[in-house]
Protein backbone atom coordinates (compact mmCIF):
# COMPACT_ATOMS: atom_id res chain seq x y z
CA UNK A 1 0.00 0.00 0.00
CA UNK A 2 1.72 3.46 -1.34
CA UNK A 3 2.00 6.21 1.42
CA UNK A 4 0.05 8.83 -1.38
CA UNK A 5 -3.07 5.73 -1.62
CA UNK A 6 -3.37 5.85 2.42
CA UNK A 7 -3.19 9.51 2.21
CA UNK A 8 -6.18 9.61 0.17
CA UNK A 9 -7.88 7.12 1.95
CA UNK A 10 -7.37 9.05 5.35
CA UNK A 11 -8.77 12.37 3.43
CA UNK A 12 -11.50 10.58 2.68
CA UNK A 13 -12.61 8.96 5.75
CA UNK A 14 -11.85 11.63 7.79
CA UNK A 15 -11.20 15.30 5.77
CA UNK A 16 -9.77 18.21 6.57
CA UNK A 17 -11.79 20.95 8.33
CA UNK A 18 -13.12 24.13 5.73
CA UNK A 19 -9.60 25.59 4.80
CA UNK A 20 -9.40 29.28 6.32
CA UNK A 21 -10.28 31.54 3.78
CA UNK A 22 -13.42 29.85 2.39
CA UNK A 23 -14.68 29.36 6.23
CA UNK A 24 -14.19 33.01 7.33
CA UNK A 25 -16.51 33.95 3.70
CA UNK A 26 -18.98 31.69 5.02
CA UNK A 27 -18.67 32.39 8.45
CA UNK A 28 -19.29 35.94 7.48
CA UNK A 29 -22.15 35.29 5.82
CA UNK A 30 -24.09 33.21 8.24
CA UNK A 31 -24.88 35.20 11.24
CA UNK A 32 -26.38 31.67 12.79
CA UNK A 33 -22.85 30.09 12.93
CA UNK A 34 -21.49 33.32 14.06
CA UNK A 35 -23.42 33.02 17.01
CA UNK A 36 -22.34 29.33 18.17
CA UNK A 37 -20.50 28.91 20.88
CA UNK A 38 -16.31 28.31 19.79
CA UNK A 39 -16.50 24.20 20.30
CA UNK A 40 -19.69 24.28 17.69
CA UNK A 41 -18.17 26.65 14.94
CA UNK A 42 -14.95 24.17 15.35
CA UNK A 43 -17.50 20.90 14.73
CA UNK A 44 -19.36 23.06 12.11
CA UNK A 45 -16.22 24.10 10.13
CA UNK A 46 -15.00 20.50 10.41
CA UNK A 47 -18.28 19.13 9.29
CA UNK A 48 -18.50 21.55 6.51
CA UNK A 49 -15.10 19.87 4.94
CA UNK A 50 -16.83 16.44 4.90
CA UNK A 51 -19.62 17.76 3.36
CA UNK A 52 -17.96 19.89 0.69
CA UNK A 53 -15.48 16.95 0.49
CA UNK A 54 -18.45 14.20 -0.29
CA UNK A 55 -21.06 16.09 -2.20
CA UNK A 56 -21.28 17.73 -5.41
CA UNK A 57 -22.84 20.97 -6.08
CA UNK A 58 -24.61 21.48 -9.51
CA UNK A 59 -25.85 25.11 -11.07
CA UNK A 60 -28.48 24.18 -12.80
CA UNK A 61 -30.44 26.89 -15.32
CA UNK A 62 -27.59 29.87 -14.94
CA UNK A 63 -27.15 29.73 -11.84
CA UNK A 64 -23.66 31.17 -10.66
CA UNK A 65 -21.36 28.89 -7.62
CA UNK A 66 -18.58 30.66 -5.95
CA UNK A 67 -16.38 29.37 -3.41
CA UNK A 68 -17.96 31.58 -0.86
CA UNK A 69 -21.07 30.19 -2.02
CA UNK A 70 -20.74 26.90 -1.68
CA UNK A 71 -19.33 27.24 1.53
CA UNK A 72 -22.27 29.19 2.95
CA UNK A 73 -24.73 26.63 1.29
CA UNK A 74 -22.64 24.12 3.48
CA UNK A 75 -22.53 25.86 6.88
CA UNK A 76 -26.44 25.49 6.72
CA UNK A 77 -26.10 22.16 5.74
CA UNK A 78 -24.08 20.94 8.52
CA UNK A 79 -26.04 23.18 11.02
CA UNK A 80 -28.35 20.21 11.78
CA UNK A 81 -25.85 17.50 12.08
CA UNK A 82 -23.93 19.48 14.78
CA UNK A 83 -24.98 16.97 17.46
CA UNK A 84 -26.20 13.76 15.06
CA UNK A 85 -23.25 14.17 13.47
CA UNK A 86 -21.49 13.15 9.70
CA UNK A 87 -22.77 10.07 9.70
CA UNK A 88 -26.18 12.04 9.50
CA UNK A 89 -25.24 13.09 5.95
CA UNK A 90 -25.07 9.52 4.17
CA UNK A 91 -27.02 8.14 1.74
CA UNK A 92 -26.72 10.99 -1.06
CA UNK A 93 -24.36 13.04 -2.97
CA UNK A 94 -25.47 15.33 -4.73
CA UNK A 95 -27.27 19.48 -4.69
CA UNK A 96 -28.59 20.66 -7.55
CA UNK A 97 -28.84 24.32 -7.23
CA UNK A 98 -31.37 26.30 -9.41
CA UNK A 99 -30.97 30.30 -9.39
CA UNK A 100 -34.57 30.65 -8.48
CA UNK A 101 -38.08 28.95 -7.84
CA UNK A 102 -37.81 25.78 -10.10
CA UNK A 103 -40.86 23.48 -10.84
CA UNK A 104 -41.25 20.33 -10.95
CA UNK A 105 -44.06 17.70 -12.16
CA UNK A 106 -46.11 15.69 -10.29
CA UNK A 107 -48.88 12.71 -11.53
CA UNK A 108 -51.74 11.59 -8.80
CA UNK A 109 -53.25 8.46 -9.65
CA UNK A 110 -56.60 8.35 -8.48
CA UNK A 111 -57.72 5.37 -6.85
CA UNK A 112 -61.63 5.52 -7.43
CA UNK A 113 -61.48 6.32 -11.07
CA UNK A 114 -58.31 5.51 -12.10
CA UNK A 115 -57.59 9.24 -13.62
CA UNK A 116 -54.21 9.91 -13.48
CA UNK A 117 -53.14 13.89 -13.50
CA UNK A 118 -50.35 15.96 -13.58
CA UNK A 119 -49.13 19.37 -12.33
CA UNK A 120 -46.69 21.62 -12.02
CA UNK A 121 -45.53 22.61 -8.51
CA UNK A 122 -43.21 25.35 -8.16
CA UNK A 123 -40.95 25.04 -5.48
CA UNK A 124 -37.42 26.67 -3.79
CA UNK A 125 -36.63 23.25 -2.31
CA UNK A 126 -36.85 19.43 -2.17
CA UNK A 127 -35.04 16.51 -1.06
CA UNK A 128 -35.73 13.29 -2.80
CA UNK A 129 -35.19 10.00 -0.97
CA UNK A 130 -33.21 8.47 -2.87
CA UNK A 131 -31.35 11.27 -5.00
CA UNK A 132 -30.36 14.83 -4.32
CA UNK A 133 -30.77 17.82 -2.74
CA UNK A 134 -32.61 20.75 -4.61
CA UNK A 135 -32.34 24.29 -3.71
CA UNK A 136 -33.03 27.89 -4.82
CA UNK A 137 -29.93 30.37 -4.82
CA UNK A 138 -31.92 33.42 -4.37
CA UNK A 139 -33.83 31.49 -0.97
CA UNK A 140 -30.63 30.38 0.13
CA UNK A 141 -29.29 33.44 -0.07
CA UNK A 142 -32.73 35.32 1.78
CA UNK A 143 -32.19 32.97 4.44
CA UNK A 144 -28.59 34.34 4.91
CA UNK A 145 -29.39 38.00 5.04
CA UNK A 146 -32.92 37.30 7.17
CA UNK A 147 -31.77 34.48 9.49
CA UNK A 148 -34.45 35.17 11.95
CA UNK A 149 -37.61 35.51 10.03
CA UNK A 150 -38.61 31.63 11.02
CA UNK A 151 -37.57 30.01 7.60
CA UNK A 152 -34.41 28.28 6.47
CA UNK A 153 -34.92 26.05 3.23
CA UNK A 154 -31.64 24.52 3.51
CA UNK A 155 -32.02 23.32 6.86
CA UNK A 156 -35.47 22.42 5.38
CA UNK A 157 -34.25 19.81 3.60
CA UNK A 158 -31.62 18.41 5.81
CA UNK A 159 -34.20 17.93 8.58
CA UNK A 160 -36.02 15.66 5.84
CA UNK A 161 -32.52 13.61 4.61
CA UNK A 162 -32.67 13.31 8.30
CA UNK A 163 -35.93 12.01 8.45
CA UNK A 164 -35.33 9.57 5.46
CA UNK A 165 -32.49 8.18 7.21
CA UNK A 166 -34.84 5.02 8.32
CA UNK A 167 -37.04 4.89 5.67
CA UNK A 168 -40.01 7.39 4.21
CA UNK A 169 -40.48 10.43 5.89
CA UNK A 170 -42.99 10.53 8.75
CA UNK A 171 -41.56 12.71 10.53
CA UNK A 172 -39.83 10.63 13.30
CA UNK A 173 -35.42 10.77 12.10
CA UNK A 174 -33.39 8.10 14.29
CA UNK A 175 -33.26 9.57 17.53
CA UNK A 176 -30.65 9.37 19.90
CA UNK A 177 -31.05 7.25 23.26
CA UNK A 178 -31.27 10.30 25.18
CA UNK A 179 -34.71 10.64 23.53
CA UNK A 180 -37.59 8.60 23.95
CA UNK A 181 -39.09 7.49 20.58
CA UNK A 182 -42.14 7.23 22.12
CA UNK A 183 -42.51 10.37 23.99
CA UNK A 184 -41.35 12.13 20.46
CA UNK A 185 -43.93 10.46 18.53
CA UNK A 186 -46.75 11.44 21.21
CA UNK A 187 -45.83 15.22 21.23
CA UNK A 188 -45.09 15.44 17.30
CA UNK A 189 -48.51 13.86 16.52
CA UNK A 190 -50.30 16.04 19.19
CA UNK A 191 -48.44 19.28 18.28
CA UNK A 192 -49.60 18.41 14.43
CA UNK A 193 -53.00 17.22 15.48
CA UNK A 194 -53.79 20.93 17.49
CA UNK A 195 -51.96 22.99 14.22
CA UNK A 196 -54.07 20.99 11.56
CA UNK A 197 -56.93 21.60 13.07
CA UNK A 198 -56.42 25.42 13.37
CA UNK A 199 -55.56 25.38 10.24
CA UNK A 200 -58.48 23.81 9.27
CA UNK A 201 -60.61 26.38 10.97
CA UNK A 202 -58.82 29.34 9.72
CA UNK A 203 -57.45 30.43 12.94
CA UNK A 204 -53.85 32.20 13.01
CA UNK A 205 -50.76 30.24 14.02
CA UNK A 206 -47.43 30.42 15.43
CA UNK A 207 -46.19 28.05 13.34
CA UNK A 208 -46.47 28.10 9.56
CA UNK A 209 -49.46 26.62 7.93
CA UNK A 210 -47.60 24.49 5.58
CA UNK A 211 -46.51 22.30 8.59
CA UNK A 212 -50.45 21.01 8.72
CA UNK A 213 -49.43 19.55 4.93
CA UNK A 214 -48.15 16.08 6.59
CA UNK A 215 -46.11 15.11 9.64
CA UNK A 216 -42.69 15.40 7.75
CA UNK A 217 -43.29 18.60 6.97
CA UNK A 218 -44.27 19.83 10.20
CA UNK A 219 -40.81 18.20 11.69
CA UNK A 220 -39.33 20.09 8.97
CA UNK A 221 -40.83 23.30 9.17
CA UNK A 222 -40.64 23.42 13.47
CA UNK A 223 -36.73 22.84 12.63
CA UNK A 224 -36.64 25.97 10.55
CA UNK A 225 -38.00 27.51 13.91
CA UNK A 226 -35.70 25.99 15.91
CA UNK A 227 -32.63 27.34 14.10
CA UNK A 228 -33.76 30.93 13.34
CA UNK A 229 -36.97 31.60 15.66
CA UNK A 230 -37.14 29.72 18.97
CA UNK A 231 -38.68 31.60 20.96
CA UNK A 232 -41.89 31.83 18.99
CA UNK A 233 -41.76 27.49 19.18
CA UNK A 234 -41.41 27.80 22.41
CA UNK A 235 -44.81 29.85 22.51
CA UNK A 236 -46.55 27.53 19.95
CA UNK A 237 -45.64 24.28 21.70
CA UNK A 238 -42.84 23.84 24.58
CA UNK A 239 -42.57 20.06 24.40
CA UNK A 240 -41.54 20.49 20.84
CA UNK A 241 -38.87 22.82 21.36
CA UNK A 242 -37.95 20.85 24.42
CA UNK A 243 -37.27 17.45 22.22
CA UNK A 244 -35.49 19.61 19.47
CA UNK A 245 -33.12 21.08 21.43
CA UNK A 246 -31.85 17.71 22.73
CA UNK A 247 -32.10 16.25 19.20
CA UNK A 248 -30.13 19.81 17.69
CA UNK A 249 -28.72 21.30 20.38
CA UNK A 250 -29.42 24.87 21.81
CA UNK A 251 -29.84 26.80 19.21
CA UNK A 252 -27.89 30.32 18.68
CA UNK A 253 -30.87 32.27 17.62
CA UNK A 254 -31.95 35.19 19.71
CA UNK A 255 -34.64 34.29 22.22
C-alpha cells in the first residue's frame, strides 16, 4: 500500500476541516454560525469539509457557484448534524442548485377512477429519498441576510434527509437514546393534530401553515423555527422545542 493511496484514503474517511479563507466567507455570511459557541463553529467548520469533500454541487439553469457560495450553502447544511453528526449526511451526494423557484411535475393516480393527472408545482426546495438535494440560490441566499424571520430552506431539507435516514419520511429521524421514541412520537402527533386543526378552521398560528401539509413537513418546518426563531416554538408548543433542542442542540438564535 503506497503512502500517497493511504493519504487519500485518510482524506476521505476523515477530511480536513473548511480551509481558512473559504470558512471566514462563510462564516461571514451566516450570522447563525457566528453566534455558536467556539466548540460548535470548530465541529461546524469540520463538518463543513466532509460535506464539501463528499457532495457535489450542480448550477443548474444559470445559476452562478462561488467558493464563498458553496461554503455558505454548506454551513447550513451541517447546522443540523452538529450533534447527530457526519454520519447524518449519508445516503446521497449530490445538490442541484437552481438560481430561483424551479418546478417540478407531479402525476396523482386516483384510486376511485383511475384518472391519473399531472401538475406543475413550483418550489425553492426538495429533497428526494433516494437522489439529491434541490435548492433555490436566491432562498438560500434570503435565508442568509434574514436568518431570523422563522424560515431556512436549507435546513429544510436536511431535517427531511434526516428524516429519510430510516425509511419514508414521517416525521420521526433516528433519535438518539437520550430521547424517547415514544414520547417524540406522542408530542409530534399532538403538536400536528392541534396545528391541523387550526388550520383547518382558519385560525392564526405560530407556526407556519404548511406544517399542517403532513407530519414530515411539520418536523421540517418546526426545525426551521428551531434554528432561526425559537422563541416563537417555544410559545406555539414547549414540548416540541424541548425534544429539538436535545435532538439539535441549543440553538444560537436570539430568544
Amino acid at each position: 500500500m503506497s503512502a500517497d493511496w493511504w493519504r487519500r484514503l485518510r482524506a476521505y474517511v476523515s477530511p480536513p476541516p473548511l480551509a481558512d479563507k473559504p470558512w471566514r466567507l462563510a462564516l461571514a455570511a451566516s450570522p447563525i454560525a457566528q453566534r455558536l459557541d467556539t466548540a460548535r463553529q470548530h465541529e461546524l467548520r469540520r463538518l463543513v469539509g466532509v460535506f464539501l469533500a463528499r457532495k457535489r454541487l450542480h448550477a443548474l439553469a444559470g445559476a452562478e457557484l462561488t467558493e464563498g457560495t458553496c461554503a455558505a450553502i454548506a454551513i447550513q447544511a451541517c447546522l443540523p448534524v452538529l450533534r447527530p453528526g457526519p454520519g447524518a449526511l449519508r445516503g446521497w451526494r449530490d445538490i442541484l442548485i437552481y438560481p430561483g423557484e424551479f418546478k417540478v411535475k407531479r402525476s396523482h393516480h386516483d384510486d376511485r377512477n383511475g384518472v391519473v393527472t399531472e401538475s406543475d408545482d413550483v418550489l425553492i426546495g426538495e429533497a428526494w429519498e433516494h437522489g439529491p438535494l434541490v435548492l433555490s440560490l436566491a432562498d438560500v441566499q434570503l435565508d442568509l441576510a434574514q436568518p431570523w424571520d422563522g424560515y431556512n430552506v436549507v435546513v429544510h431539507e436536511i431535517a427531511h434527509k434526516l428524516d429519510m435516514l430510516d425509511g419514508p419520511p414521517d416525521g420521526v429521524p433516528p433519535l438518539p437514546p437520550s430521547i424517547s421514541r415514544r414520547q417524540w412520537i406522542v408530542a409530534f402527533q399532538r403538536a400536528f393534530d392541534l396545528l391541523s386543526n387550526d388550520v383547518a378552521r382558519g385560525r392564526d398560528t405560530l407556526i407556519d401553515p404548511y406544517a399542517a401539509e403532513s407530519p414530515d413537513e411539520f418536523f421540517a418546518v418546526v426545525s426551521e423555527l428551531h434554528w432561526s426563531q425559537p422563541g416563537v416554538l417555544q410559545r406555539a408548543d414547549a414540548t416540541v422545542a424541548r425534544l429539538l433542542e436535545a435532538y439539535y442542540g441549543v440553538s444560537p438564535a436570539p430568544g
